[in-house]
PDB file of N, CA and C in Angstrom:
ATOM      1  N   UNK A   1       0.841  -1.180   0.000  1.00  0.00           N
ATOM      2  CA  UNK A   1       0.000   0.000   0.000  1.00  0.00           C
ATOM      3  C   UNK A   1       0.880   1.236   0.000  1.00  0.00           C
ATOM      4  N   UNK A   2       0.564   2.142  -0.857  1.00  0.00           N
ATOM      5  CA  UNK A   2       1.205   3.221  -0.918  1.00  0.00           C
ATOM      6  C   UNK A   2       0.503   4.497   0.182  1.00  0.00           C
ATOM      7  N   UNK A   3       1.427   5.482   0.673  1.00  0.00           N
ATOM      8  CA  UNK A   3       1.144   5.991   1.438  1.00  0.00           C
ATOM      9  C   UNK A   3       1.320   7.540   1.029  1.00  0.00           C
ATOM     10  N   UNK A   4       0.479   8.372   0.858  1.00  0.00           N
ATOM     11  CA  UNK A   4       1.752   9.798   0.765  1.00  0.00           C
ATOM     12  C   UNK A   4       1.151  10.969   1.983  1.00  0.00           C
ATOM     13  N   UNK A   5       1.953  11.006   3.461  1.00  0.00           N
ATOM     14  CA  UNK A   5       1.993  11.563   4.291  1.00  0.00           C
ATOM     15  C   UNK A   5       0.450  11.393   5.336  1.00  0.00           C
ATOM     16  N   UNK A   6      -0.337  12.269   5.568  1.00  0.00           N
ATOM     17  CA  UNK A   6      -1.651  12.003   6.381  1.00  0.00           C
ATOM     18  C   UNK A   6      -2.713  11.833   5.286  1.00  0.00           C
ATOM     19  N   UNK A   7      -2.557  11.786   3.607  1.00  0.00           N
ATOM     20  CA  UNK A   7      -3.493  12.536   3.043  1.00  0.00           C
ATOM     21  C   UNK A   7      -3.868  11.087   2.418  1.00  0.00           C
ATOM     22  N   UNK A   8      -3.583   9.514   2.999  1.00  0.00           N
ATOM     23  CA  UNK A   8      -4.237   8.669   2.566  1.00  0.00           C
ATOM     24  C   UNK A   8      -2.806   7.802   1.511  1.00  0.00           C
ATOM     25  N   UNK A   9      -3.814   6.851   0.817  1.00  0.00           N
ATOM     26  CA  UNK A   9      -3.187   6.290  -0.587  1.00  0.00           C
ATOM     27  C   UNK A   9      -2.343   7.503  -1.697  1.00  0.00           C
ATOM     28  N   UNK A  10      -2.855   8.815  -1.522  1.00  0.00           N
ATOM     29  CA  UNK A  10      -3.082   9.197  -2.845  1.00  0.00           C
ATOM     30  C   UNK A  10      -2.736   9.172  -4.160  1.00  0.00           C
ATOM     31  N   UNK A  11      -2.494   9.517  -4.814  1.00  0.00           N
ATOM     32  CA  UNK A  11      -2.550   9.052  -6.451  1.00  0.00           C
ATOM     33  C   UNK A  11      -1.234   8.417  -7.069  1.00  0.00           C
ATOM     34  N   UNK A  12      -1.295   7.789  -7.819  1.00  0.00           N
ATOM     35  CA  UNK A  12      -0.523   6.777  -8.054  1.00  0.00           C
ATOM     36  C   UNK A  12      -0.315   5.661  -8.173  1.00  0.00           C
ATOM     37  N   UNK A  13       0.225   4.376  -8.607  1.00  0.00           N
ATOM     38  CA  UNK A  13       0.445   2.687  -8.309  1.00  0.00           C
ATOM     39  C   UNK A  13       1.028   2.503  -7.342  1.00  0.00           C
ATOM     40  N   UNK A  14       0.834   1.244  -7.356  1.00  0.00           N
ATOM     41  CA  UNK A  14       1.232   0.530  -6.363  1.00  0.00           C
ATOM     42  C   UNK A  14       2.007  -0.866  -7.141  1.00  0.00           C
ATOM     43  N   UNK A  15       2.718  -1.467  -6.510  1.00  0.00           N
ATOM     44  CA  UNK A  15       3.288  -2.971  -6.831  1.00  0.00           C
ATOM     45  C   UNK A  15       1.823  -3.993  -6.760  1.00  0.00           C
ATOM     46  N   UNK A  16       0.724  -3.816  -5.999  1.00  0.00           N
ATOM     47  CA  UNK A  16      -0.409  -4.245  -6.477  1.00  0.00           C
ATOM     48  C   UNK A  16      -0.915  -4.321  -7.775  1.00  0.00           C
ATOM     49  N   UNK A  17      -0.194  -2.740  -8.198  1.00  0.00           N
ATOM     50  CA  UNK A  17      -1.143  -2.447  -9.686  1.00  0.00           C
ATOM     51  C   UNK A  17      -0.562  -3.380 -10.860  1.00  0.00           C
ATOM     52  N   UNK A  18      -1.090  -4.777 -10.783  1.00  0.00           N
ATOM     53  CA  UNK A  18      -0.724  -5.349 -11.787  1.00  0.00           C
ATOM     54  C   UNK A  18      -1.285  -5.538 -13.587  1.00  0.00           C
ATOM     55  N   UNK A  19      -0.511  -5.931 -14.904  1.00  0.00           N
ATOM     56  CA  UNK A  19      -1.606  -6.165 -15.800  1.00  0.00           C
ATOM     57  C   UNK A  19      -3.068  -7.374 -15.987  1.00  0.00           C
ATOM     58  N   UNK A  20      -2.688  -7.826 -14.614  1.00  0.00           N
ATOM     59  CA  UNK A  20      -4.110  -8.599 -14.954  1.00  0.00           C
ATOM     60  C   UNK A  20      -5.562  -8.297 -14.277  1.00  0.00           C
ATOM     61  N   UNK A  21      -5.058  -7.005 -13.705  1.00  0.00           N
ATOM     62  CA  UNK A  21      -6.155  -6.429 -13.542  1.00  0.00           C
ATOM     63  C   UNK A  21      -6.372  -5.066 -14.193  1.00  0.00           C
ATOM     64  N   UNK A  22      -5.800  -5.361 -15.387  1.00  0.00           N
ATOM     65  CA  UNK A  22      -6.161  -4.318 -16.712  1.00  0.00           C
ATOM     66  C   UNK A  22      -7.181  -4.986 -17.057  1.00  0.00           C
ATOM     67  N   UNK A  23      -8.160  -4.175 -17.515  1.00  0.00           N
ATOM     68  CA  UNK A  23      -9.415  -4.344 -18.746  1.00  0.00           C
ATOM     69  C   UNK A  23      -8.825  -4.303 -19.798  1.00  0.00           C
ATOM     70  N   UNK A  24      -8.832  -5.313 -20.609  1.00  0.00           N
ATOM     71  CA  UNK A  24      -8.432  -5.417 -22.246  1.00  0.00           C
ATOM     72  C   UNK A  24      -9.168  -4.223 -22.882  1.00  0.00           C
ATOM     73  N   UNK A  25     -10.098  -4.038 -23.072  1.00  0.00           N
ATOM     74  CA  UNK A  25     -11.470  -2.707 -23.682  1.00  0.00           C
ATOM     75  C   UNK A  25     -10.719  -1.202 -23.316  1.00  0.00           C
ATOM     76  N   UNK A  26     -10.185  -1.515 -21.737  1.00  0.00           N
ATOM     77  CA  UNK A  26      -9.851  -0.246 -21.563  1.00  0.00           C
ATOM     78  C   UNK A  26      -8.457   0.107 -22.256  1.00  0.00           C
ATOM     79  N   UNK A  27      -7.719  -0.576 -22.177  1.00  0.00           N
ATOM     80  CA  UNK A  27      -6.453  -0.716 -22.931  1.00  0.00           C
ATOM     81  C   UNK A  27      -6.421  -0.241 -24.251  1.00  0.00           C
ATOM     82  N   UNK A  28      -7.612  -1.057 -24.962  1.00  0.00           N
ATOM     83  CA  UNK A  28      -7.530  -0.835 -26.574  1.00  0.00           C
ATOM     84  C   UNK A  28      -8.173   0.935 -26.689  1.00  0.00           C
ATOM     85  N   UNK A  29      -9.235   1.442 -26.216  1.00  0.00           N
ATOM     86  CA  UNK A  29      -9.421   2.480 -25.860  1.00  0.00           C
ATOM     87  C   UNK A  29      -8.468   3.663 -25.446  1.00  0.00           C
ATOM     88  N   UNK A  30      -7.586   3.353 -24.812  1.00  0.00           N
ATOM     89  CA  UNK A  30      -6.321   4.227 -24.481  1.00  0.00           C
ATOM     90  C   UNK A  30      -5.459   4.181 -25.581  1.00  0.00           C
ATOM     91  N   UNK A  31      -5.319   2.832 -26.439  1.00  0.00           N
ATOM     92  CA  UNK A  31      -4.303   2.711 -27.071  1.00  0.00           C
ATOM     93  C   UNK A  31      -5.021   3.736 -28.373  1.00  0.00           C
ATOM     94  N   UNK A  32      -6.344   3.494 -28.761  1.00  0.00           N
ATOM     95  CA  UNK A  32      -6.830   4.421 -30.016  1.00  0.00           C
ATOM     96  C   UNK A  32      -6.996   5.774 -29.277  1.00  0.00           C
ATOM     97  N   UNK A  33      -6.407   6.119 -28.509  1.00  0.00           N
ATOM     98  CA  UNK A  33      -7.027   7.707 -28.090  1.00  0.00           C
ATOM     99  C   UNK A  33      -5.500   8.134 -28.135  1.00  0.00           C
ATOM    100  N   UNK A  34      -4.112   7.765 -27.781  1.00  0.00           N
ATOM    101  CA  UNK A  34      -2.994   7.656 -27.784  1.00  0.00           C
ATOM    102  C   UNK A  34      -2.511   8.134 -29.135  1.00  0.00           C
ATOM    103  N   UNK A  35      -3.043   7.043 -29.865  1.00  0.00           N
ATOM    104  CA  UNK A  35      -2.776   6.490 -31.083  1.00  0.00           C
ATOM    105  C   UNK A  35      -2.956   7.931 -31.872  1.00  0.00           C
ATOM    106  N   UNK A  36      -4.179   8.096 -31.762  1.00  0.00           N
ATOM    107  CA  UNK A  36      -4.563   9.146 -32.791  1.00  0.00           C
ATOM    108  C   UNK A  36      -4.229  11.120 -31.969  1.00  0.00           C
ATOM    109  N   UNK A  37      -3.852  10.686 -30.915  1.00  0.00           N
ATOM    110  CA  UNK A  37      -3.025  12.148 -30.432  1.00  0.00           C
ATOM    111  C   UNK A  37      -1.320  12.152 -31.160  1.00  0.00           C
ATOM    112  N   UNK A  38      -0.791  10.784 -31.100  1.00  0.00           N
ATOM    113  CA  UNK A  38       0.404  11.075 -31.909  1.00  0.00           C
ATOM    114  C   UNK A  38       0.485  11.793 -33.109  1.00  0.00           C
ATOM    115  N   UNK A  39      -0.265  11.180 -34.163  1.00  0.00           N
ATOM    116  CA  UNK A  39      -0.803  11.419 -35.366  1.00  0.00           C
ATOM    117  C   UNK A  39      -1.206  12.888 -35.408  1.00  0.00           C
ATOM    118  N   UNK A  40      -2.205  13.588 -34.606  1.00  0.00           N
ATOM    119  CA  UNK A  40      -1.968  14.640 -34.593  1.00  0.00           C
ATOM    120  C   UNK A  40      -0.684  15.536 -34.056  1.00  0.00           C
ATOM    121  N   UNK A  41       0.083  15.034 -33.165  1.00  0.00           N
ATOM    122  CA  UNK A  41       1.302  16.031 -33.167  1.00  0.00           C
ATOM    123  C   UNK A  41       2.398  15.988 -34.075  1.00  0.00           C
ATOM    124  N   UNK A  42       2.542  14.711 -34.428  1.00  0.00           N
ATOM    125  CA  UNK A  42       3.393  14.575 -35.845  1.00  0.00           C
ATOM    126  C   UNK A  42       2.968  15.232 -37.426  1.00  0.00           C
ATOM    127  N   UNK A  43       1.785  15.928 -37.487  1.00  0.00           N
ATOM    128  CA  UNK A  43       1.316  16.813 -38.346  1.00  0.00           C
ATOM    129  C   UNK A  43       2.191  17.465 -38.775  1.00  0.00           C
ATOM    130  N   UNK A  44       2.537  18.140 -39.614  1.00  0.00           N
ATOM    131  CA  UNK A  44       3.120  19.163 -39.982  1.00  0.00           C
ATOM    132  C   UNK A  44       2.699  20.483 -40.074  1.00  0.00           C
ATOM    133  N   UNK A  45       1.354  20.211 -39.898  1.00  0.00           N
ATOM    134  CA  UNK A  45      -0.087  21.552 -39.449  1.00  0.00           C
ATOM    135  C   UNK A  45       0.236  22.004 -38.197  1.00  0.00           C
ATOM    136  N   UNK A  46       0.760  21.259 -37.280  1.00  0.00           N
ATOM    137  CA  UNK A  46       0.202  21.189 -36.357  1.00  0.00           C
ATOM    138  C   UNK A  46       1.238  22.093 -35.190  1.00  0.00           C
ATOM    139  N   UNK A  47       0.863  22.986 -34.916  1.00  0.00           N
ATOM    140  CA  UNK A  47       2.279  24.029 -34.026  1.00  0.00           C
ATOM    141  C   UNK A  47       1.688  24.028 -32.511  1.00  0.00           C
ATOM    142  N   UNK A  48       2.929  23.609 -31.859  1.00  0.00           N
ATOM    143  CA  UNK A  48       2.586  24.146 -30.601  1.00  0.00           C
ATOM    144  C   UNK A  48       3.209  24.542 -29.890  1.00  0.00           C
ATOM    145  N   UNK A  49       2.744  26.446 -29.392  1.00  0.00           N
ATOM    146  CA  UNK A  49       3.544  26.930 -28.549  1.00  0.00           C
ATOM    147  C   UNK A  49       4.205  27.122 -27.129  1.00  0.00           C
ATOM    148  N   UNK A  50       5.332  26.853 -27.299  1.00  0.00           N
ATOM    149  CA  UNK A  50       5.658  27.031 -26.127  1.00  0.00           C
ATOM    150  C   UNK A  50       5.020  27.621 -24.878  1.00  0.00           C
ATOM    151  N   UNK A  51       4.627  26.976 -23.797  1.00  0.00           N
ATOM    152  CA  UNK A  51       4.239  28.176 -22.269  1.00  0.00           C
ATOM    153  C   UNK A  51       5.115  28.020 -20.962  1.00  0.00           C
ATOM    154  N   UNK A  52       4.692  29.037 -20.533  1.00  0.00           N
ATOM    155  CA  UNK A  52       5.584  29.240 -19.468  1.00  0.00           C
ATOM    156  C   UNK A  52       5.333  28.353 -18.054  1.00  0.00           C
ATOM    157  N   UNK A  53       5.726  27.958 -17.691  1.00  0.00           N
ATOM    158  CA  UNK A  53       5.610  27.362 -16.032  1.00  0.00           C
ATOM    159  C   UNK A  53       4.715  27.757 -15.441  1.00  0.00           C
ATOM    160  N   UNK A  54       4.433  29.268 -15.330  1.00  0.00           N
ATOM    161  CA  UNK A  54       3.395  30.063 -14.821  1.00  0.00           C
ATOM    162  C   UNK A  54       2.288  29.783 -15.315  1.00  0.00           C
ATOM    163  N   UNK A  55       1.820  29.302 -16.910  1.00  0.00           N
ATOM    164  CA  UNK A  55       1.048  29.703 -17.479  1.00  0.00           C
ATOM    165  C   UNK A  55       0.410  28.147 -17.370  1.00  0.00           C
ATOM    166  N   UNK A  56       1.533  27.112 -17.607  1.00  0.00           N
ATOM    167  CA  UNK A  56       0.760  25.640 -16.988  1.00  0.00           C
ATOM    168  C   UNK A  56       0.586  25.559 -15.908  1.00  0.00           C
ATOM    169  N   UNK A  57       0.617  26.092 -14.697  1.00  0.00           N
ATOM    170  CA  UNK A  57       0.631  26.143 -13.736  1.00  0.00           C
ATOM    171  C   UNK A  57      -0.920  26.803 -13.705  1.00  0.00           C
ATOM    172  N   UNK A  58      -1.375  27.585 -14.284  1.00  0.00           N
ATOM    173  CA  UNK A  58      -2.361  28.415 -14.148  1.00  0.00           C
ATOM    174  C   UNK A  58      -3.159  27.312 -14.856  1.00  0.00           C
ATOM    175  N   UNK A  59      -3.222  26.902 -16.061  1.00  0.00           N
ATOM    176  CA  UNK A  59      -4.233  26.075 -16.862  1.00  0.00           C
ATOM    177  C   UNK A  59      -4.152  24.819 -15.620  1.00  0.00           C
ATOM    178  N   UNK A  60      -3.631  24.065 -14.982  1.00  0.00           N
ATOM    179  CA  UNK A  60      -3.794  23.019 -14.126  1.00  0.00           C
ATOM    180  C   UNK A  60      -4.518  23.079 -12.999  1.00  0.00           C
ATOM    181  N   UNK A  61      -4.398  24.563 -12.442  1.00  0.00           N
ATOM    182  CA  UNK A  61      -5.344  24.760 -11.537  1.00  0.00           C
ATOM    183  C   UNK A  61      -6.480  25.324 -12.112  1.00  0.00           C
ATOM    184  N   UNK A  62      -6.884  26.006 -13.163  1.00  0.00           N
ATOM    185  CA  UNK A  62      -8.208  26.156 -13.799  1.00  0.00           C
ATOM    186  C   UNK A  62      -8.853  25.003 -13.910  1.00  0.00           C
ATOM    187  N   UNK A  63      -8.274  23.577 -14.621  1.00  0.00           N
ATOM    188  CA  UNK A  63      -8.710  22.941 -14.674  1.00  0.00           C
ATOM    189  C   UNK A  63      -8.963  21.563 -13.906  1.00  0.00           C
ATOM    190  N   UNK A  64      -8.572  22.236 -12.239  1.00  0.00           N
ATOM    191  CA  UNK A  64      -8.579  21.436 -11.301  1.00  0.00           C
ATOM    192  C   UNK A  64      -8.317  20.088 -11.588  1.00  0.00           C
ATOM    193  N   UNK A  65      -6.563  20.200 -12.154  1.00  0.00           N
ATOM    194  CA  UNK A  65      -5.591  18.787 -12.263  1.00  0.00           C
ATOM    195  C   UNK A  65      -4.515  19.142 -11.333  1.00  0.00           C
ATOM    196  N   UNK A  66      -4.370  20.194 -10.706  1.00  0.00           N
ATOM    197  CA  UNK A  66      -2.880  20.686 -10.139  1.00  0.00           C
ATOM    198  C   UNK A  66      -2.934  19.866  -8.326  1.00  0.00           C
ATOM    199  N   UNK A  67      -4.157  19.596  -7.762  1.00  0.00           N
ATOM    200  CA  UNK A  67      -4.221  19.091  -6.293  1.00  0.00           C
ATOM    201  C   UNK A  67      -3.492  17.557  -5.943  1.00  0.00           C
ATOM    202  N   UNK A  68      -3.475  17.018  -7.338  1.00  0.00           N
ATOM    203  CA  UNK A  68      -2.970  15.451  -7.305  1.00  0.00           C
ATOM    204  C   UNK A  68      -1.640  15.533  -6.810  1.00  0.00           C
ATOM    205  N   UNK A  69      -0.819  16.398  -7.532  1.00  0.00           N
ATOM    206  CA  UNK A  69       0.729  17.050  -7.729  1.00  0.00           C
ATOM    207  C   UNK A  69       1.003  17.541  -6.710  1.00  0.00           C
ATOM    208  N   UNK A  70       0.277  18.709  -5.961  1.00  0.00           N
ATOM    209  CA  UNK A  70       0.372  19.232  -5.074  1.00  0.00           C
ATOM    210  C   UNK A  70       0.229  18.208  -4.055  1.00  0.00           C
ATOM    211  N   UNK A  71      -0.413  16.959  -3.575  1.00  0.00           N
ATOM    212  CA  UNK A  71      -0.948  16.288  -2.521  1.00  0.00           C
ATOM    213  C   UNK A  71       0.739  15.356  -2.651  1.00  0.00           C
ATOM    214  N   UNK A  72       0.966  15.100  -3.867  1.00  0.00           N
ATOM    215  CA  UNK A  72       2.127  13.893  -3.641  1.00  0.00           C
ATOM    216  C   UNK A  72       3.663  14.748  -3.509  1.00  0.00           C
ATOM    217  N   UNK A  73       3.410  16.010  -3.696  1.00  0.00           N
ATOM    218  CA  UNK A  73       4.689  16.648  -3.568  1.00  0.00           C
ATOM    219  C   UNK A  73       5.932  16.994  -5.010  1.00  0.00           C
ATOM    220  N   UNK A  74       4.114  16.552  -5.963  1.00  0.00           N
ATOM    221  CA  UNK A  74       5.153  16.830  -7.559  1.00  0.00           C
ATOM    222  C   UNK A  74       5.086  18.393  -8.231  1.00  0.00           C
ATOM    223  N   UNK A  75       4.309  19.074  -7.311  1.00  0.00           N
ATOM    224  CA  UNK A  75       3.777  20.363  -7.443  1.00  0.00           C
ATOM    225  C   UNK A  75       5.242  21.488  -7.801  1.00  0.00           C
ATOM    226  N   UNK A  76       5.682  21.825  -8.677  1.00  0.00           N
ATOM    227  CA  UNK A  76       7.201  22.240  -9.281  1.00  0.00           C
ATOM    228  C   UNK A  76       7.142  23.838  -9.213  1.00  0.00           C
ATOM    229  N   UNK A  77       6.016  24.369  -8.595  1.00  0.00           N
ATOM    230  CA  UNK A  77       5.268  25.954  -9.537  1.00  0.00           C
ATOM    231  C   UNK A  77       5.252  26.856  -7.661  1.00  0.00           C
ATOM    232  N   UNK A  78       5.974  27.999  -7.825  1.00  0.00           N
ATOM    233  CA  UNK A  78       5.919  28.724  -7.178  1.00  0.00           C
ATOM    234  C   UNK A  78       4.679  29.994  -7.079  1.00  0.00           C
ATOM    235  N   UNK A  79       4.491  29.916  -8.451  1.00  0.00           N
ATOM    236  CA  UNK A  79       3.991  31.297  -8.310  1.00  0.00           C
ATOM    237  C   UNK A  79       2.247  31.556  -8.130  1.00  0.00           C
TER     238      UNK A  79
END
């Protein structure tokens, strides 16, 4: 069991997390959603600009993904 400080399991594997308690469905699903994000960044259409630390930092907490990071201590962003 993984532990990170008073705040429980939180996010992450474990040596529990083995593949046979993968869903095959879910797998193939990840693998076509994967699949077809490569494809779009290997575009030659396709530009993407650089941002700043600050500025992912800001889109992660807009989009309430930044608490996971913050809870396990991967949180990198001062500002």
């Amino acid at each position: 069991m993984s532990k990170t400080g008073d705040e429980g399991r939180g996010w992450g594997h474990t040596y529990a997390d083995t593949l046979d308690k993968l869903e095959r469905r879910d797998l193939r699903e990840q693998a076509v959603l994967l699949t077809g994000l490569a494809v779009e960044l290997a575009d030659e259409s396709f530009d993407a600009e650089p941002k700043s630390p600050d500025e992912v930092a800001t889109a992660l907490e807009e989009q309430d993904l930044a608490e996971g990071m913050k809870v396990i201590g991967d949180w990198p962003y001062d500002g």
